[in-house]
N, C-alpha and C. Protein backbone atom coordinates (compact mmCIF):
# COMPACT_ATOMS: atom_id res chain seq x y z
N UNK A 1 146.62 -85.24 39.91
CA UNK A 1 146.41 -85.54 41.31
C UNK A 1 145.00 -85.13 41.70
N UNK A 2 144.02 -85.95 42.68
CA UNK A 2 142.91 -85.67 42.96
C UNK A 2 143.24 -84.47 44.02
N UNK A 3 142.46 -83.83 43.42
CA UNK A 3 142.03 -82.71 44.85
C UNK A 3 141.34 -82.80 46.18
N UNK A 4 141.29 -82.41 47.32
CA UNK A 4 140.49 -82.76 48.19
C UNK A 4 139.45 -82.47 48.00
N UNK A 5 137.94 -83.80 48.81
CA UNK A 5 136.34 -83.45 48.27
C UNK A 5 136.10 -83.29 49.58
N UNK A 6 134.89 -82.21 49.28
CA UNK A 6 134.02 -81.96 51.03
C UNK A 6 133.61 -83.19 51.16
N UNK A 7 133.03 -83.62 52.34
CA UNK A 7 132.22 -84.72 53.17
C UNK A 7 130.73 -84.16 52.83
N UNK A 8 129.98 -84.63 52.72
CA UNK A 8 128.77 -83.88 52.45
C UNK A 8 128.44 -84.48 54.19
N UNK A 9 127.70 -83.25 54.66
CA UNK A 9 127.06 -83.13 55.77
C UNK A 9 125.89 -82.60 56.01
N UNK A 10 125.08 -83.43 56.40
CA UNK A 10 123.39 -82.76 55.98
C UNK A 10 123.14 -82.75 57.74
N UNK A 11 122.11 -82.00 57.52
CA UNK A 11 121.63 -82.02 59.06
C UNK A 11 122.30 -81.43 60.28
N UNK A 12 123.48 -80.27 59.91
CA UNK A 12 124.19 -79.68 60.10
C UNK A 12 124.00 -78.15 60.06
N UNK A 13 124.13 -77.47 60.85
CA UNK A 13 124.32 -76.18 61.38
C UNK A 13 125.21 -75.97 60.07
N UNK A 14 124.70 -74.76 59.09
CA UNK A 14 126.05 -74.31 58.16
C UNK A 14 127.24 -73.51 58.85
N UNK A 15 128.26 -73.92 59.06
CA UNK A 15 129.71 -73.30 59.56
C UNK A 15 130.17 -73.76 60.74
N UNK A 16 129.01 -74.88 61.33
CA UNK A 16 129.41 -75.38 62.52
C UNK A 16 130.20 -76.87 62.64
N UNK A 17 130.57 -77.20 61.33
CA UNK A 17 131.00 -78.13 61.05
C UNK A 17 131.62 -78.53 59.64
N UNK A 18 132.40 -78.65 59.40
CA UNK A 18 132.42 -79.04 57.94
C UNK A 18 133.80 -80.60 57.77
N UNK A 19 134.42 -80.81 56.76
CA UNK A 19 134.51 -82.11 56.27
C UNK A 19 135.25 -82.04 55.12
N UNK A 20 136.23 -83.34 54.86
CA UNK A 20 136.87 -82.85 53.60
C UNK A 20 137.20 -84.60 54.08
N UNK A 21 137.53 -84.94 52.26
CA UNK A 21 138.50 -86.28 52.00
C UNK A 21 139.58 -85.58 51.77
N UNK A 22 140.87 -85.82 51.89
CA UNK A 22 141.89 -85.79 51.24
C UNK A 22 142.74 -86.42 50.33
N UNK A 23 143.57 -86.11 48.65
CA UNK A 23 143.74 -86.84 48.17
C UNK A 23 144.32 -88.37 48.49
N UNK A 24 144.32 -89.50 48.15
CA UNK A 24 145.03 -91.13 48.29
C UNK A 24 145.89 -90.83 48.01
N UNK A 25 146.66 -91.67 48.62
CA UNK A 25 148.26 -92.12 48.81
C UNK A 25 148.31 -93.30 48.72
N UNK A 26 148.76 -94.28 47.23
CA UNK A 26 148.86 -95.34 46.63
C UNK A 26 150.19 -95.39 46.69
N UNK A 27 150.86 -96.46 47.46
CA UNK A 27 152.05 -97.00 47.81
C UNK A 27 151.97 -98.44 47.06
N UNK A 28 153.37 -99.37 47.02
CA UNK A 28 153.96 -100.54 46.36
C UNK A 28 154.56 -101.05 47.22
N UNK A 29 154.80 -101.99 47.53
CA UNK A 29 155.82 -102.71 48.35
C UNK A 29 157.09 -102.88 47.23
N UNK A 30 158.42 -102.70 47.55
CA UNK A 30 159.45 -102.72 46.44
C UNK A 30 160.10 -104.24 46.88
N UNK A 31 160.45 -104.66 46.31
CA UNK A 31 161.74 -105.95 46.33
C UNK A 31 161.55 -105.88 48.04
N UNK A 32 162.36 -104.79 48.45
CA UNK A 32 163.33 -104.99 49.92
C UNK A 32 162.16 -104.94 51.08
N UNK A 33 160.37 -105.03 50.30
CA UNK A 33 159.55 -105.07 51.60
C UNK A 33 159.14 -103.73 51.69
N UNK A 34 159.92 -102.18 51.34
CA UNK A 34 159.44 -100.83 51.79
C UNK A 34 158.55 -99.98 50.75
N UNK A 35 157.54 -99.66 51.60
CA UNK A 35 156.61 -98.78 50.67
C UNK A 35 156.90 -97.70 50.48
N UNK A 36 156.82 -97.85 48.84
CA UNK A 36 157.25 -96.95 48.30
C UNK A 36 156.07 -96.02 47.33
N UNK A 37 156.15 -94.81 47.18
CA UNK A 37 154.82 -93.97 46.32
C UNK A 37 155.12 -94.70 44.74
N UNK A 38 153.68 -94.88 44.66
CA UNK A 38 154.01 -95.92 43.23
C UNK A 38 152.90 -94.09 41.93
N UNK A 39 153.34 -94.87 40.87
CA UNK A 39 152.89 -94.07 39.82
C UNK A 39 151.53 -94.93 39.44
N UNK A 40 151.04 -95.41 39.85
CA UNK A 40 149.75 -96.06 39.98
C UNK A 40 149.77 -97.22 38.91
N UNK A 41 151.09 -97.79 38.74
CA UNK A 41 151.13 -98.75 38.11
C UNK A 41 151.83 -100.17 39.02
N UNK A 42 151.09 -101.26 39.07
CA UNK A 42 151.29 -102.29 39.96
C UNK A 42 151.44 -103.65 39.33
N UNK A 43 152.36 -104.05 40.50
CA UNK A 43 153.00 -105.66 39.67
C UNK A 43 152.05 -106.34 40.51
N UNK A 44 151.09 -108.05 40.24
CA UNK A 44 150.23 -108.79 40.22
C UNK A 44 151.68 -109.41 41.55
N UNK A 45 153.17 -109.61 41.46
CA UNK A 45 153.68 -110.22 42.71
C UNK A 45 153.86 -109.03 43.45
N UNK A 46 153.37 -108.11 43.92
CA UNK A 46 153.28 -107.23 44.79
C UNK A 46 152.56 -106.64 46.01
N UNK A 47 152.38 -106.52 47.28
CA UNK A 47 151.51 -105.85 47.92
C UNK A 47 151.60 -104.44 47.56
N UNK A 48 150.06 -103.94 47.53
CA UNK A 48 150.55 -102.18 47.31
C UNK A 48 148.87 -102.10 48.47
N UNK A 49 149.20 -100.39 48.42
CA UNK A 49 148.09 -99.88 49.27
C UNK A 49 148.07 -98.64 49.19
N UNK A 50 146.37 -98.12 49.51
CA UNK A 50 145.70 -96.74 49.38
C UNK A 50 145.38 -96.49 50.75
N UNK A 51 146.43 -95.24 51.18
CA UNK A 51 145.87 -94.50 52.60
C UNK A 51 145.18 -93.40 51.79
N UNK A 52 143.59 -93.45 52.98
CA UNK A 52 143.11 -92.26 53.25
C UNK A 52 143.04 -91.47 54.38
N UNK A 53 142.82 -90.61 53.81
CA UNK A 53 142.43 -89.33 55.21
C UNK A 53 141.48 -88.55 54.91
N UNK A 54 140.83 -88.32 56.32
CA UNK A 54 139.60 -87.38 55.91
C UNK A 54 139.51 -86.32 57.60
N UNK A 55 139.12 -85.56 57.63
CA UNK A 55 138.99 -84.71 58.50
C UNK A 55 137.40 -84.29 59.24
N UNK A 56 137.15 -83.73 60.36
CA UNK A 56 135.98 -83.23 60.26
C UNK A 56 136.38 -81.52 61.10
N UNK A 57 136.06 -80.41 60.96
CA UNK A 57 136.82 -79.23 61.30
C UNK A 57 135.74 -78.88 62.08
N UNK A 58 135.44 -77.91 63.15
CA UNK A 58 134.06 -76.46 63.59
C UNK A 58 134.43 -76.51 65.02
N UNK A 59 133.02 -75.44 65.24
CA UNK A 59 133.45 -75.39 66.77
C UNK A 59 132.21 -76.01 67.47
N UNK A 60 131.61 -77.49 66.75
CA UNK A 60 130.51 -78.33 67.23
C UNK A 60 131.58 -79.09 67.90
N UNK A 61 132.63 -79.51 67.22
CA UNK A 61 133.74 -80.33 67.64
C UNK A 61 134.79 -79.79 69.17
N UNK A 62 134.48 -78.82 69.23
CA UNK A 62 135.01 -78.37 70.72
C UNK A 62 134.30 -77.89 71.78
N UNK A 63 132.99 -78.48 71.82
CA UNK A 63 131.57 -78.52 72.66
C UNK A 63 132.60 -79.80 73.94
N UNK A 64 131.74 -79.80 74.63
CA UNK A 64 132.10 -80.87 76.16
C UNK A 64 130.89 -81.60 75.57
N UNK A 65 130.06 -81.22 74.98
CA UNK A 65 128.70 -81.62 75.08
C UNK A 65 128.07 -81.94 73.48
N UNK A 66 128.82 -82.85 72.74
CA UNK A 66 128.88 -83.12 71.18
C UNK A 66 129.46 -84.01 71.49
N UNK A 67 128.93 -84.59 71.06
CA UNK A 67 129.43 -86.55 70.97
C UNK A 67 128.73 -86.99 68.79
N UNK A 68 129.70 -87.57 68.94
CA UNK A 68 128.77 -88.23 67.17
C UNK A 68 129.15 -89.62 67.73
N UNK A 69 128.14 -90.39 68.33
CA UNK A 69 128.05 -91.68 68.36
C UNK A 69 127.82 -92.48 67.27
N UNK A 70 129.47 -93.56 66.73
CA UNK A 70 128.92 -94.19 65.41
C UNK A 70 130.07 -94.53 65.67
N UNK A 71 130.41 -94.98 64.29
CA UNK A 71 132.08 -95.05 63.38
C UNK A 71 132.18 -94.81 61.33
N UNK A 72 133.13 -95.07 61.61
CA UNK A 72 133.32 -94.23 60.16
C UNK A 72 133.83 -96.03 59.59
N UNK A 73 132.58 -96.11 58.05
CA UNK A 73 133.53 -97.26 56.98
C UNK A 73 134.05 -97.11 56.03
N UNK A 74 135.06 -97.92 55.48
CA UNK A 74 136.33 -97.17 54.45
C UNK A 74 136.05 -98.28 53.55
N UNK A 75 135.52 -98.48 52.28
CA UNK A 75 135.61 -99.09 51.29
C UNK A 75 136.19 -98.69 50.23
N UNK A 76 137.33 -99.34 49.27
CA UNK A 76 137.23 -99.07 48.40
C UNK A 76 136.87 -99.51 47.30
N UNK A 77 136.71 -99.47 45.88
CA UNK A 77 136.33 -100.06 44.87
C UNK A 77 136.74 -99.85 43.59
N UNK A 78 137.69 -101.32 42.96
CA UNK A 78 138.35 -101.07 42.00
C UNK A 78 137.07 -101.88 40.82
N UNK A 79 136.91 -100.74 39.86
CA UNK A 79 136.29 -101.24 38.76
C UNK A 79 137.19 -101.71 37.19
N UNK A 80 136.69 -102.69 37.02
CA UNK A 80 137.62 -103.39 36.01
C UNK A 80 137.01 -102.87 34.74
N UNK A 81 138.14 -102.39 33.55
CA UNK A 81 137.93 -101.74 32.27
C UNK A 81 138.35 -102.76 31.10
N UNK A 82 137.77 -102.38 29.86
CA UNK A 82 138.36 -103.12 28.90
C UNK A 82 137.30 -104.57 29.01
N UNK A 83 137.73 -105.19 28.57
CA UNK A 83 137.41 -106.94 28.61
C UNK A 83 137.30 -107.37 30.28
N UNK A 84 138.40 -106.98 31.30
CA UNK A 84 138.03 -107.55 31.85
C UNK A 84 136.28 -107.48 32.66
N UNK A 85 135.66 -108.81 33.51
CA UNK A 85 134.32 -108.47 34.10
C UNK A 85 135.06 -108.95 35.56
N UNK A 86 136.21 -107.92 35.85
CA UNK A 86 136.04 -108.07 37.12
C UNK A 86 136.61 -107.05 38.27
N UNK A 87 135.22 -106.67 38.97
CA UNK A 87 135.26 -105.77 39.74
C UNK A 87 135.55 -106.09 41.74
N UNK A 88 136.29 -105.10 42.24
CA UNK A 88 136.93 -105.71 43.79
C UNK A 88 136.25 -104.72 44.60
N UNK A 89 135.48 -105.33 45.86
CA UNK A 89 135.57 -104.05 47.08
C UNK A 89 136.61 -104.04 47.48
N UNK A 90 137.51 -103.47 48.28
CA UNK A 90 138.22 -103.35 49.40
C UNK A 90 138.17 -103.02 50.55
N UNK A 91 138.04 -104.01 51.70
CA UNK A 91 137.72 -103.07 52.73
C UNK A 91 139.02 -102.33 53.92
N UNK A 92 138.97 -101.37 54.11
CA UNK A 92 139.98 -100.95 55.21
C UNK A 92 140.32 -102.07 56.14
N UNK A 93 141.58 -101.72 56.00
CA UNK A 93 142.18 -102.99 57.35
C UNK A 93 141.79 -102.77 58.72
N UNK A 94 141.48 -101.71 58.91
CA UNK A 94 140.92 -101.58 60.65
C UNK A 94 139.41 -102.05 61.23
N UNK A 95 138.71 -102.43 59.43
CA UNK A 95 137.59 -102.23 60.09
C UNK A 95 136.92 -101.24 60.45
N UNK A 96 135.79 -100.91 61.09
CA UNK A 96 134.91 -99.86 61.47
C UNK A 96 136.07 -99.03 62.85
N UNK A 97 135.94 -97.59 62.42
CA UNK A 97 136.44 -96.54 63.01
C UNK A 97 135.59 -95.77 63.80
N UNK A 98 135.94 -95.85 65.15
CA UNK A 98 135.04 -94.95 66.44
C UNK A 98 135.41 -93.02 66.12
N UNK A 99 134.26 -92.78 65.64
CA UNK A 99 134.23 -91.53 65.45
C UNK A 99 134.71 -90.45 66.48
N UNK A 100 134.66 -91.11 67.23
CA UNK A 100 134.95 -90.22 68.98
C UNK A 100 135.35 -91.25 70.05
N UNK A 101 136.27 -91.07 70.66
CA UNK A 101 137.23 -90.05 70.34
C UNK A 101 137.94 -90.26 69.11
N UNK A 102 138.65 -89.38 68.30
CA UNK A 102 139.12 -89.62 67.23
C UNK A 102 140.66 -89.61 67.20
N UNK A 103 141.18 -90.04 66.18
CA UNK A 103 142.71 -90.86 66.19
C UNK A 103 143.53 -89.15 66.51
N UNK A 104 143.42 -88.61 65.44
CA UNK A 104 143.90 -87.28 65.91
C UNK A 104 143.70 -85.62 66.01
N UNK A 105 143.59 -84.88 67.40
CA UNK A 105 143.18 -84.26 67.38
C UNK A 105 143.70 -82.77 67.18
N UNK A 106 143.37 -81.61 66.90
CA UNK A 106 144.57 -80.11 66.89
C UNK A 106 143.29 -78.92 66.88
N UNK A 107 143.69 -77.96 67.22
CA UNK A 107 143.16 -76.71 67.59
C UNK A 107 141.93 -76.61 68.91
N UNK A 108 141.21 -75.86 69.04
CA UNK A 108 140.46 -75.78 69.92
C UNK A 108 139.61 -74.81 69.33
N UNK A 109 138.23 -74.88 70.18
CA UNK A 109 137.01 -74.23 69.84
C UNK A 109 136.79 -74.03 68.54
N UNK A 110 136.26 -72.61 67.68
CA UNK A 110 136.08 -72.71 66.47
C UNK A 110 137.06 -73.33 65.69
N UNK A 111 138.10 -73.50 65.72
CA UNK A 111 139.18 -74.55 64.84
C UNK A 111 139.73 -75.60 65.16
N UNK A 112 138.81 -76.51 65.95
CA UNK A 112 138.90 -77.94 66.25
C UNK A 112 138.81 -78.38 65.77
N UNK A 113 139.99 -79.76 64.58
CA UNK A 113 139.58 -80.53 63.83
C UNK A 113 140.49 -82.11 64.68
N UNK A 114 139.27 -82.84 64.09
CA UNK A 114 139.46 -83.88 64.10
C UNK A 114 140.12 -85.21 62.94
N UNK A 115 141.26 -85.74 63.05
CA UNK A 115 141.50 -86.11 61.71
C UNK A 115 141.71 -87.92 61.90
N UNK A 116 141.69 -88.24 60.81
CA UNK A 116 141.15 -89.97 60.66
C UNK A 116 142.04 -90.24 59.85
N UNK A 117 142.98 -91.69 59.70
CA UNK A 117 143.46 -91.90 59.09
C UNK A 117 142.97 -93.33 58.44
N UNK A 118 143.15 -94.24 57.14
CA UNK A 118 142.67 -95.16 57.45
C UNK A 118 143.36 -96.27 56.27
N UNK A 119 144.11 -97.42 56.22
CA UNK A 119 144.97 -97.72 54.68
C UNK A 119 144.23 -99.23 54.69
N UNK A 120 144.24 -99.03 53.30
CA UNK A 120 143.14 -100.60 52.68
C UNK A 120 144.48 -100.77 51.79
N UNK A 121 145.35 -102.58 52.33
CA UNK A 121 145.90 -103.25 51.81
C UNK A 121 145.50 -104.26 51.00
N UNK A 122 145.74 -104.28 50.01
CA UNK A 122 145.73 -105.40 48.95
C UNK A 122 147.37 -106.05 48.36
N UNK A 123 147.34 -107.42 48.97
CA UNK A 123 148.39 -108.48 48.96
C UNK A 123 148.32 -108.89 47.74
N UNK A 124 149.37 -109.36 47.47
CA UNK A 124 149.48 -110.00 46.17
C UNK A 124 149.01 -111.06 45.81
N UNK A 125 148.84 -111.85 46.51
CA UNK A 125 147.95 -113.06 46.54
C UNK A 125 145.96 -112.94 45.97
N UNK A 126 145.95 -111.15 46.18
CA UNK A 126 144.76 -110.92 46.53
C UNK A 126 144.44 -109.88 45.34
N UNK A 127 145.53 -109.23 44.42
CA UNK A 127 145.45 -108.73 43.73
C UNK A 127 144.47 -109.36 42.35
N UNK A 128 143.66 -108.12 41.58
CA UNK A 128 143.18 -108.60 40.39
C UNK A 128 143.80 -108.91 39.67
N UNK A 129 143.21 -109.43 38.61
CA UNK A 129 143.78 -109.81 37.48
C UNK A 129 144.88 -108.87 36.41
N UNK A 130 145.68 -108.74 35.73
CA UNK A 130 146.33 -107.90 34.91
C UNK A 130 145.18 -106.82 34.48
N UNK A 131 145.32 -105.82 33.99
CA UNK A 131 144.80 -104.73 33.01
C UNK A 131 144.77 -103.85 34.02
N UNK A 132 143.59 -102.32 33.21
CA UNK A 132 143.38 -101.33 33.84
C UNK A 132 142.09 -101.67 34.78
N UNK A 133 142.15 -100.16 35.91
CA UNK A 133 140.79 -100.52 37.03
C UNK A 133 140.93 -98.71 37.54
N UNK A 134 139.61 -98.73 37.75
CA UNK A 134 139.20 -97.43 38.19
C UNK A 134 138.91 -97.72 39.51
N UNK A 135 139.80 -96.85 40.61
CA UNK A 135 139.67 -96.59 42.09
C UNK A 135 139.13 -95.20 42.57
N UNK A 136 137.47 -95.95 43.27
CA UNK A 136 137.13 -95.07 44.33
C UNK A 136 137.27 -95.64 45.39
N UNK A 137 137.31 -94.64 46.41
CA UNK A 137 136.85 -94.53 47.91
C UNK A 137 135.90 -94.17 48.51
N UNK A 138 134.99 -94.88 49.39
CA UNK A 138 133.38 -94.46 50.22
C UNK A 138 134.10 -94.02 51.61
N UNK A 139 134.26 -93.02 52.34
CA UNK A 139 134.21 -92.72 53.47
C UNK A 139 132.70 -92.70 54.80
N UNK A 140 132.16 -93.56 55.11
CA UNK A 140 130.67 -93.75 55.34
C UNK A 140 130.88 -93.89 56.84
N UNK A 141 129.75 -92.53 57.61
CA UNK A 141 129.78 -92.68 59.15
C UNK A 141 128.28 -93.45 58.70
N UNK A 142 128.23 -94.32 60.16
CA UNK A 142 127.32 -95.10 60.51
C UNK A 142 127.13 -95.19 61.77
N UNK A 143 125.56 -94.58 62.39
CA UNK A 143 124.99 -94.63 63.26
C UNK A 143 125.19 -95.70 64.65
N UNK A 144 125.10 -95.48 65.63
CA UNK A 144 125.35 -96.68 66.68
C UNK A 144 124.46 -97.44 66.69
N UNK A 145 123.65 -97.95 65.41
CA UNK A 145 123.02 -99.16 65.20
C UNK A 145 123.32 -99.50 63.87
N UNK A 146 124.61 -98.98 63.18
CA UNK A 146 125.28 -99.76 61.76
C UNK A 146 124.88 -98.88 60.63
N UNK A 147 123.76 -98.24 60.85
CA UNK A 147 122.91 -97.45 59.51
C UNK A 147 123.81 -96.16 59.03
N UNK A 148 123.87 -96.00 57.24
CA UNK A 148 124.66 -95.01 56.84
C UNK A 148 123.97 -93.99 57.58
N UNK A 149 124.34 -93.01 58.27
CA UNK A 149 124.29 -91.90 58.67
C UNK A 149 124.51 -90.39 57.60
N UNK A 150 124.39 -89.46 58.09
CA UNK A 150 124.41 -87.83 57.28
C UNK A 150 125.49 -87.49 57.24
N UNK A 151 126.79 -88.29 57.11
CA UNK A 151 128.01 -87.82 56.61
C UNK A 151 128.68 -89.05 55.67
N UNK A 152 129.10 -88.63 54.81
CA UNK A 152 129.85 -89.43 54.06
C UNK A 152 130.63 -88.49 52.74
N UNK A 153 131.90 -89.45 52.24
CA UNK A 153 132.92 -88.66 51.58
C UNK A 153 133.50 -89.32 50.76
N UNK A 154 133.55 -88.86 49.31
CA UNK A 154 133.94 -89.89 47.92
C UNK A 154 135.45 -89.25 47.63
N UNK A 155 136.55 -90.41 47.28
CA UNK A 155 137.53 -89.64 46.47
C UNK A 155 137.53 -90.94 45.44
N UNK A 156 137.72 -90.07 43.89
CA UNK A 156 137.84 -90.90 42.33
C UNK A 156 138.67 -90.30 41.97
N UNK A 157 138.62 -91.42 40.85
CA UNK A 157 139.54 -90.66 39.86
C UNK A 157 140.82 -91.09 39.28
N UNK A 158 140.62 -91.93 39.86
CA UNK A 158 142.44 -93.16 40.37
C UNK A 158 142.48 -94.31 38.82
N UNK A 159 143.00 -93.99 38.20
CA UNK A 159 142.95 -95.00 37.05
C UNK A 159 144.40 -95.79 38.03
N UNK A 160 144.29 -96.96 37.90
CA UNK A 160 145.52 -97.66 38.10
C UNK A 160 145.93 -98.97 36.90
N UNK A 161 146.97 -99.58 36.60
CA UNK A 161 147.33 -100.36 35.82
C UNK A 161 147.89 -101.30 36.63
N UNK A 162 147.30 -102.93 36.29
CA UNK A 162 148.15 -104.20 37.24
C UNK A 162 148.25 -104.70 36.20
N UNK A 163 149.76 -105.06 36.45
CA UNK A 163 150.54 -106.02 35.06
C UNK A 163 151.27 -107.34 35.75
N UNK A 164 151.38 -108.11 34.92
CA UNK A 164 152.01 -109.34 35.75
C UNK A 164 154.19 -109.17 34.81
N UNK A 165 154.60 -108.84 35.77
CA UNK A 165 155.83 -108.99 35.64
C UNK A 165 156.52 -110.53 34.66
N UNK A 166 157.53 -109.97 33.68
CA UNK A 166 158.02 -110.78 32.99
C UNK A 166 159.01 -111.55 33.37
């Protein structure tokens, strides 16, 4: 299981802020339609999907007067192994995420965190080809004119297998 990765945050007060990905949650759609936690092995007639989450924690975040004007982008990227030459972005189904206010919030002052949720579906229709593929995730804030900004957050590590059912 991946562990959670810091957000790297530059340009940041040290302790006044910090950041974390949390491990993916790779679900399957089963027969009856319900997602179910898959073992990272996927059928080609299947929808499956990777929720992420990522957090941002400090007590910059419980200012009246701290705003991070932007949004946060969720790509992921399955790289194709073996023979195959074919590699997928994925992008999050929501689209670009408003950093503020944020989806959910808990604690106050020094232990104000802010938390993000965000799931990139891939349909079956839309799925790669059979074999193995290596899954990352880009967590990328971007400035209120689109530009990567001084936070961003990687989770790897994800070998997955798509097979076409017999």
């Amino acid at each position: 299981m991946a562990a959670e990765t810091q957000l790297d945050l530059t340009a940041i007060t040290t302790g006044t802020l910090i950041g974390a990905v949390q491990p993916l949650e790779i679900e399957e759609k089963d027969a009856a339609g319900a997602w179910i936690p898959t073992n990272s092995i996927m059928r080609t007639d299947r929808d499956w999907r990777v929720t992420v989450k990522w957090y941002l924690e400090g007590s910059m975040l419980g200012s009246m007067f701290f705003t991070i004007p932007g949004t946060w982008e969720v790509t992921g990227y399955l790289e194709a192994w073996g023979q195959l030459n074919v590699d997928q972005d994925l992008p999050g189904d929501s689209g670009a995420i408003s950093v503020v206010p944020p989806p959910a919030i808990s604690g106050s002052g020094a232990s104000t965190r802010w938390e993000y949720t965000e799931t990139i579906t891939i349909t079956a229709a839309n799925n790669p080809p059979p074999g193995p593929y290596y899954l990352a995730v880009a967590v990328t804030y971007r400035d209120a004119a689109g530009n990567p900004g001084p936070m961003a957050g990687f989770q790897d590590g994800n070998m997955l297998q798509i097979y076409q059912p017999v």
